[in-house]
Protein backbone atom coordinates (compact mmCIF):
# COMPACT_ATOMS: atom_id res chain seq x y z
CA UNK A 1 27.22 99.87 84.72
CA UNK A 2 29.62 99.21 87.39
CA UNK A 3 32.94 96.80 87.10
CA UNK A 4 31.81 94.50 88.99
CA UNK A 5 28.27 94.05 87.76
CA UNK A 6 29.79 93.60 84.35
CA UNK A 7 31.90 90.56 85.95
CA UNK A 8 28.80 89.36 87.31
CA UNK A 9 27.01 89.63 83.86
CA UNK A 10 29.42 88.18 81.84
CA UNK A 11 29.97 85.12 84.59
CA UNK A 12 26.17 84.42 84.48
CA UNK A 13 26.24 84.64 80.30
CA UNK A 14 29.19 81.66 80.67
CA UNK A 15 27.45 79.75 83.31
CA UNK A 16 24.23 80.03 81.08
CA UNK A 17 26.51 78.81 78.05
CA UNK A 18 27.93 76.10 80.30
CA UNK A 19 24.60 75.41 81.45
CA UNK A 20 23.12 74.92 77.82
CA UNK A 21 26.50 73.14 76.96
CA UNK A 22 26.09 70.73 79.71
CA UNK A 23 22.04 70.13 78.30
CA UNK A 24 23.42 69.68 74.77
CA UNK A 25 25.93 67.31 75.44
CA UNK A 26 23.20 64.98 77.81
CA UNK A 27 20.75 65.25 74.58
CA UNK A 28 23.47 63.60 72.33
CA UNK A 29 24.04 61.08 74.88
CA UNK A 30 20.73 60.38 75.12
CA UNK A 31 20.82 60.19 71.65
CA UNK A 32 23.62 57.86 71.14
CA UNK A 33 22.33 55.65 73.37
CA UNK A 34 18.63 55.31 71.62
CA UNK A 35 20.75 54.72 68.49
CA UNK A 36 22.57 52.00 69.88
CA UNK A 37 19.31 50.70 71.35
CA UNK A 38 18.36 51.14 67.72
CA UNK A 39 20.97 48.74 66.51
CA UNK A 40 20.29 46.22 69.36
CA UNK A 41 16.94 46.17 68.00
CA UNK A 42 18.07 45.06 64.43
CA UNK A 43 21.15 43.01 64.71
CA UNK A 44 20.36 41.05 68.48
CA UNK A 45 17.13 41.35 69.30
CA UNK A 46 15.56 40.33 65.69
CA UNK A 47 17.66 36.76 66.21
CA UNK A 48 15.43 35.94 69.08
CA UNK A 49 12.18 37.83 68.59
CA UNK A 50 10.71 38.98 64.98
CA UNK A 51 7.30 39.93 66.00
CA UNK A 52 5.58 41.71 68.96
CA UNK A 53 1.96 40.17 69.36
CA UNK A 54 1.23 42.14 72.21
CA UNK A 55 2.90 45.45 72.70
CA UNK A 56 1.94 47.31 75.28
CA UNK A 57 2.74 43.43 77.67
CA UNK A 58 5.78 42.98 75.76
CA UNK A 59 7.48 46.42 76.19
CA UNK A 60 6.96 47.25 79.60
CA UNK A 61 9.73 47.79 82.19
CA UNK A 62 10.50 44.51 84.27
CA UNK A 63 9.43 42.14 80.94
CA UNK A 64 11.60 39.43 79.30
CA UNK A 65 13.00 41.87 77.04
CA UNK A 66 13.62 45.09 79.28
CA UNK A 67 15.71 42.28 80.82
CA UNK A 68 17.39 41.22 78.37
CA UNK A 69 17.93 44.82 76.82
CA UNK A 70 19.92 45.65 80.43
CA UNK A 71 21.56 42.65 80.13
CA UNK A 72 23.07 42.97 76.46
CA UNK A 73 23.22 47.09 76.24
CA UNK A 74 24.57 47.58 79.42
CA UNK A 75 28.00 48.09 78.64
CA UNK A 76 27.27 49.68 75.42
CA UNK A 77 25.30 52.93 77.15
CA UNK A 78 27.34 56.10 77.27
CA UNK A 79 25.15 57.64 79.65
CA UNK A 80 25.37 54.73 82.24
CA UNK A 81 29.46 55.42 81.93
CA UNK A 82 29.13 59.05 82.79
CA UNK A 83 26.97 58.66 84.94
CA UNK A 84 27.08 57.62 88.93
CA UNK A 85 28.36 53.82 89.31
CA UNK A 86 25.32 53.02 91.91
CA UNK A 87 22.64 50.51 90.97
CA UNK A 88 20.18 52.60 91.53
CA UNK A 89 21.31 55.37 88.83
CA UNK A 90 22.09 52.57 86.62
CA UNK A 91 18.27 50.94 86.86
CA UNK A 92 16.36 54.22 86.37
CA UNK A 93 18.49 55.19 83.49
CA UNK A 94 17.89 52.14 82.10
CA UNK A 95 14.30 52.38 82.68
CA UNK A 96 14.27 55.72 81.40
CA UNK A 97 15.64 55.35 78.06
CA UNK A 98 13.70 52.26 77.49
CA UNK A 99 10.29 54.23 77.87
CA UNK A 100 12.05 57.07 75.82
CA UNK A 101 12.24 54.07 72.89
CA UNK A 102 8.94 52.94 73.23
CA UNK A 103 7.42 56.54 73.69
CA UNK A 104 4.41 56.79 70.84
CA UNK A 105 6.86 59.27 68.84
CA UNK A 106 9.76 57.06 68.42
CA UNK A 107 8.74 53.71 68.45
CA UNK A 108 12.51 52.38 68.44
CA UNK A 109 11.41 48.44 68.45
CA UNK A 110 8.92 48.61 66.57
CA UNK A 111 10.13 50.21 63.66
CA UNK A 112 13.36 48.55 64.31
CA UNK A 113 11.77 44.76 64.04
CA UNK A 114 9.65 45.64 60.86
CA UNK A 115 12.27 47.56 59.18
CA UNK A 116 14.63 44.29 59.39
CA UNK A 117 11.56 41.91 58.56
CA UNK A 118 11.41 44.55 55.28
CA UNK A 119 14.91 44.06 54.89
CA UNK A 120 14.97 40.03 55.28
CA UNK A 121 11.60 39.68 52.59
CA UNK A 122 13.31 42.49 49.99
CA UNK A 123 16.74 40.05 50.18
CA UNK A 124 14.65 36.60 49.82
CA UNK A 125 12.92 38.67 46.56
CA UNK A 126 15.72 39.64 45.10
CA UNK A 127 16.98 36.34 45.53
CA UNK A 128 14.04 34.80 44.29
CA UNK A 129 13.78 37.16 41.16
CA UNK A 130 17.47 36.43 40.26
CA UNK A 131 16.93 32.51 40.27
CA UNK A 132 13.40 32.63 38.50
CA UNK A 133 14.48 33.29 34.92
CA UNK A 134 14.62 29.69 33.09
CA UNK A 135 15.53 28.94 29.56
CA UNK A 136 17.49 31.92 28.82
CA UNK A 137 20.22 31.14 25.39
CA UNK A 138 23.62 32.57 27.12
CA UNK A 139 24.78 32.87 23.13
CA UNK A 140 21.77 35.79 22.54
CA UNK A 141 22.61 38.45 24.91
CA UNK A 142 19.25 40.75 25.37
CA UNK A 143 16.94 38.08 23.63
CA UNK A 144 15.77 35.21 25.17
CA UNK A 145 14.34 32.30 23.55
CA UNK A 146 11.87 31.31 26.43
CA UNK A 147 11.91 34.20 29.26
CA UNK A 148 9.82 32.38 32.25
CA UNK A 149 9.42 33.71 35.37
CA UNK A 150 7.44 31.24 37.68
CA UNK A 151 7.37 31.14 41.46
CA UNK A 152 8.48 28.40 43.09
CA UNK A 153 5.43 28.70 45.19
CA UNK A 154 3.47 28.17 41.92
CA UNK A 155 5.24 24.90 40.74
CA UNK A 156 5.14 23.58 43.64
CA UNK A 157 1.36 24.31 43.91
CA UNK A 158 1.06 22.37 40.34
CA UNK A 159 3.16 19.77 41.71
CA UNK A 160 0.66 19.15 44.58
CA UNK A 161 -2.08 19.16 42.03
CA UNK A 162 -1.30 17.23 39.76
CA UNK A 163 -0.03 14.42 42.27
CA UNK A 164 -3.58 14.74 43.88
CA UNK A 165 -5.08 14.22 40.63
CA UNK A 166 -3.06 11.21 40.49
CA UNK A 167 -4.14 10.12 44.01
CA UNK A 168 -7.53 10.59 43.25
CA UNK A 169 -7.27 8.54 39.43
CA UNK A 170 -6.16 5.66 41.42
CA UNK A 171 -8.62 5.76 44.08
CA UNK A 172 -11.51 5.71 41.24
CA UNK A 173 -9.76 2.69 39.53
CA UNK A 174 -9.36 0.83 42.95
């Protein structure tokens, strides 16, 4: 092999690595940016909206919450910083990674919104279970003398009851 087609060879190997470097570094953009619509999802968005009742209306391009995702995320996307500073660039990116987060695979608010509602109902139990022991003798560490664990959903159910019964005993006598 000549000199000079080894110079070529070796400057087309580099430009491939370049080339491949460039492709990685966009994926991890991309990335970065789908986690931080991740974490708009879960910290912002959950505020406002905790349930999508219609999906496919809810998460298209041009909705009420495209909108605001542009709105809030905008200055937050790396890609829309590298990137060219014209409008255009800025709305198809946009567009872009917001069907890239509601692509079938990833799901981003989806799983984002049900993983926090998961989050919010585990909290309010463990709340619940650490309030819900009554009667417990502080003086007998591991033994209780009356270890009752009632919901508050269930007394106030008997509460109900019992004042209907009592609704109903003086509309007999009346």
């Amino acid at each position: 092999m000549s000199a000079r087609r080894q110079t070529q060879a070796n400057e087309n190997v580099v430009n491939g690595m370049m080339a491949t470097t460039s492709a990685d570094s966009t994926v991890m953009v991309r990335k970065e940016d789908l986690a931080v619509i991740t974490k708009w999802v879960k910290h912002d968005l959950f505020d406002k909206v905790m349930f999508l009742y219609n999906r496919s209306e809810d998460l298209k391009v041009n909705n009420p919450l495209y909108h605001k995702f542009v709105k809030e995320c905008s200055d937050k996307l790396i890609g829309l910083k590298n990137g060219d500073d014209s409008d255009r660039y800025k709305s198809l990116y946009c567009q872009a990674l917001w069907m890239e987060a509601n692509a079938k695979k990833n799901r981003l608010i989806d799983n984002g919104l049900a993983s926090r509602r998961s989050s919010v109902y585990a909290g309010m139990q463990n709340r619940f279970n650490g309030k819900s022991s009554l009667f417990t003798n502080p003086f007998l560490p591991n033994k209780n003398l009356f270890y009752v664990r009632l919901s508050y959903g269930l007394i106030v159910a008997f509460l109900l009851f019992a004042i209907q019964i009592y609704a109903l005993g003086v509309l007999c006598r009346a």
